[in-house]
Protein backbone atom coordinates (compact mmCIF):
# COMPACT_ATOMS: atom_id res chain seq x y z
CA UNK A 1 27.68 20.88 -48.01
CA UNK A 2 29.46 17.71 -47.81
CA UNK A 3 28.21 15.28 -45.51
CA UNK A 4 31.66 14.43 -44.24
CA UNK A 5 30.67 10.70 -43.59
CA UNK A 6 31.73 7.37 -45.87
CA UNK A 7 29.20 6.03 -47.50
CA UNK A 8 29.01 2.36 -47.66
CA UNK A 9 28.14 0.24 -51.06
CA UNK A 10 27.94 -3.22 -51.20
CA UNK A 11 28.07 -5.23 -54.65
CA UNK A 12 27.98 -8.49 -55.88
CA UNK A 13 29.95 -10.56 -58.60
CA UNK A 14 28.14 -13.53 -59.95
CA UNK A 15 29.83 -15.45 -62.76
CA UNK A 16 27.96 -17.87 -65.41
CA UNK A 17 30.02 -19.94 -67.62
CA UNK A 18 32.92 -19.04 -66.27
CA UNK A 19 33.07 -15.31 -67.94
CA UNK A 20 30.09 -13.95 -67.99
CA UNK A 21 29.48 -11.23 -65.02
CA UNK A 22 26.04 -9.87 -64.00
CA UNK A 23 25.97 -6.09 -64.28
CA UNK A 24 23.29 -3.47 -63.84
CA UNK A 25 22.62 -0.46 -65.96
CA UNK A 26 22.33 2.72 -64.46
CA UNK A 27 20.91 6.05 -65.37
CA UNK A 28 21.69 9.47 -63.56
CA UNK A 29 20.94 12.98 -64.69
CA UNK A 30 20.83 11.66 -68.60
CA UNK A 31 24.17 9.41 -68.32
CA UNK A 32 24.27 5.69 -68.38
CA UNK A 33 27.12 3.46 -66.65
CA UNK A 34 26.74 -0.31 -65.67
CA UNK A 35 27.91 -1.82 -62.68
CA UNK A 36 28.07 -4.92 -60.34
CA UNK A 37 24.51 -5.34 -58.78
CA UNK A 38 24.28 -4.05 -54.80
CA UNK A 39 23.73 -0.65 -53.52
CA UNK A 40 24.25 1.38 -50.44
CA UNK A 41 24.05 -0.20 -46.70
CA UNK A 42 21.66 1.89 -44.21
CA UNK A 43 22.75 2.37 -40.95
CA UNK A 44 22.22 -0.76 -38.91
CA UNK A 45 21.90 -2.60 -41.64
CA UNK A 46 25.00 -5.90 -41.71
CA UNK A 47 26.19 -5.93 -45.00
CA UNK A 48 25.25 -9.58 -46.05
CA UNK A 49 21.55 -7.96 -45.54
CA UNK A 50 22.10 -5.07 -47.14
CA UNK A 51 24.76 -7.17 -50.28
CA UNK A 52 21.20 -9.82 -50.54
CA UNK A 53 18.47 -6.95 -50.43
CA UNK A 54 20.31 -4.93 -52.80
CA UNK A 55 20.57 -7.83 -55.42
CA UNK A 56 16.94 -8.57 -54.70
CA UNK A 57 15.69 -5.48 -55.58
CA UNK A 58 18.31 -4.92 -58.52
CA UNK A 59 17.93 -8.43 -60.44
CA UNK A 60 14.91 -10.61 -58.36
CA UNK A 61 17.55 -13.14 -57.30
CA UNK A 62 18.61 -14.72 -54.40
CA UNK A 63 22.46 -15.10 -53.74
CA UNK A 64 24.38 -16.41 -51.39
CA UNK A 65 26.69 -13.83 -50.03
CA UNK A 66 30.69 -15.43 -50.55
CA UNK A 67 33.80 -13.62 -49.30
CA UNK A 68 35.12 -10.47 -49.52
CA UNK A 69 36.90 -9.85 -52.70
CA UNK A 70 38.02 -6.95 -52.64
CA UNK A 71 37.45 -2.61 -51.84
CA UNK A 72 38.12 0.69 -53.71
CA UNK A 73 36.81 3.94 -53.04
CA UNK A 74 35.09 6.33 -54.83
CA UNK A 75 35.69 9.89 -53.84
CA UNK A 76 34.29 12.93 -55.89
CA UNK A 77 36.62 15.53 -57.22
CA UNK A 78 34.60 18.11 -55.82
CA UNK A 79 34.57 16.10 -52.18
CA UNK A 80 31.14 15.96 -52.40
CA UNK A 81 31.20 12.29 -52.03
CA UNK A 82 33.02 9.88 -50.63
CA UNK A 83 32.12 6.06 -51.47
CA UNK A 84 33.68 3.07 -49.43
CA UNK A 85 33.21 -0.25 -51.98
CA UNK A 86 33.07 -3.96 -50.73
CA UNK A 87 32.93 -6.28 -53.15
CA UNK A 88 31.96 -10.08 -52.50
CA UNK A 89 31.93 -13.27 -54.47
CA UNK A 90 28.39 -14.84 -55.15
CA UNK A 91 28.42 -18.24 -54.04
CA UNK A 92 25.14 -19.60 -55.20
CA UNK A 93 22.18 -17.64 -56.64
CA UNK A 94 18.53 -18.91 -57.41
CA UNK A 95 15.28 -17.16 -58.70
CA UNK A 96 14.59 -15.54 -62.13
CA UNK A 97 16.30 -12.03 -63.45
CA UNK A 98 14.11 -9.46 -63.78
CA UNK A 99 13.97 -7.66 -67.02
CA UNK A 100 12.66 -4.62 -65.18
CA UNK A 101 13.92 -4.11 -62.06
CA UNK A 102 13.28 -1.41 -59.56
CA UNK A 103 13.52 2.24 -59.35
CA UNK A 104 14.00 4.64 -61.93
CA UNK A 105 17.96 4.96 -61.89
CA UNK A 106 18.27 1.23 -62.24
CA UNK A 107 17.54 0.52 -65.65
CA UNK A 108 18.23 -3.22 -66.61
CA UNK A 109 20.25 -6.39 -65.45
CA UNK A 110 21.78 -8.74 -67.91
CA UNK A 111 24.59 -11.01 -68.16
CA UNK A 112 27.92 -9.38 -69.83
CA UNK A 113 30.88 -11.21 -71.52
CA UNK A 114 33.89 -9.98 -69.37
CA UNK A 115 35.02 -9.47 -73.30
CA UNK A 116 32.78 -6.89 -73.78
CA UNK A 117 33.36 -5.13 -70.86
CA UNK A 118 35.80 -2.29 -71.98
CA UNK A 119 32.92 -0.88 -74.29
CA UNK A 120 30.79 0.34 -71.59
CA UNK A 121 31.17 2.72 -69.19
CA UNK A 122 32.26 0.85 -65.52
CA UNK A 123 31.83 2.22 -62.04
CA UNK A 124 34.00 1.80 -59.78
CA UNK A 125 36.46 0.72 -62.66
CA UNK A 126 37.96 -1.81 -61.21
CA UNK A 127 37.38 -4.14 -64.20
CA UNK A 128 41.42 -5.12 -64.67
CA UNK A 129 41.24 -6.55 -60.98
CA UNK A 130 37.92 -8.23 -61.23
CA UNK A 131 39.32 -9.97 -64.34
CA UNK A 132 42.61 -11.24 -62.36
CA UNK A 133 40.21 -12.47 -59.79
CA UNK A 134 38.31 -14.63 -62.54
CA UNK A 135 41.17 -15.62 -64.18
CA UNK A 136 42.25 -16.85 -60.41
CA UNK A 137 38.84 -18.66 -59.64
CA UNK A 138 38.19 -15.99 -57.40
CA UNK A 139 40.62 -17.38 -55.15
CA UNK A 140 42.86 -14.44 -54.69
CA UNK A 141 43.32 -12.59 -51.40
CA UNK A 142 41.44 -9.73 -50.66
CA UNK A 143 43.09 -6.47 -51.60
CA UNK A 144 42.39 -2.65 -51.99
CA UNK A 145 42.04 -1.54 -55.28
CA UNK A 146 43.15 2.11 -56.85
CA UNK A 147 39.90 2.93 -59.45
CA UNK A 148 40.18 5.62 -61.61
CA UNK A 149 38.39 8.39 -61.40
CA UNK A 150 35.36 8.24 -64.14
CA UNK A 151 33.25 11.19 -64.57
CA UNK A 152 30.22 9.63 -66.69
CA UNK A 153 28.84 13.29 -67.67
CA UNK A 154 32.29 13.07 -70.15
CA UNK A 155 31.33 9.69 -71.66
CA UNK A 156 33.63 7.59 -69.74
């Protein structure tokens, strides 16, 4: 039975040379999917702590938590699930990226040509408006974003 609550995800975009985005494969029940580095806030928890613990544990690096970029939502077809996503701009970002990181659902982190992104599978898909942001300098205003709803047990 649904819990009836909104769960909170915070995620990160980091940006090397000026198009390459730092995304984390994911595995669930035999299905892969990348997405931007973060993770779910506990209760209590700000979500600068939460955005920088999540990234820790994801990558090994440090960030610097910037402004809000933008939200979308995820909610299941089956209303199992109902996902509230923040997104924020990196700022700064030090340490090493782990090959390995932690967990077994988190499977790697690497750096992704923004080129290359329409060949994987993207959750929340809201890869259209992170480009517009790029293409901006990240300098847009804040906005709600419509994702489409991707069901990864269909490939995508």
């Amino acid at each position: 039975m649904p819990s009836k609550a909104i769960r909170p995800r915070v995620s990160a975009l980091l940006v090397r040379d000026g198009r390459q985005v730092l995304v984390v494969r994911h595995r669930k029940d035999g299905h892969e999917y990348h997405l931007l580095p973060g993770g779910g806030v506990e209760f209590g928890e700000g979500l600068v702590e939460a955005l920088t613990r999540e990234v820790r544990e994801e990558t090994g690096l440090e960030i610097e938590v910037g402004r809000l970029l933008g939200t979308t939502e995820t909610i299941y077809p089956d209303g199992e699930r109902h996902i509230l996503h923040l997104i924020f701009e990196a700022d700064r970002w030090s340490g090493q990226l782990r090959s390995g990181p932690e967990g077994e659902r988190v499977q790697a982190a690497r750096w992704l040509d923004t080129k290359d992104w329409y060949e994987l599978p993207f959750l929340p898909d809201v890869r259209d408006y992170l480009l517009e942001q790029l293409d901006a300098g990240c300098r847009l205003p804040a906005r709600h974003v419509r994702a489409r709803w991707v069901d990864i047990g269909a490939g995508g």
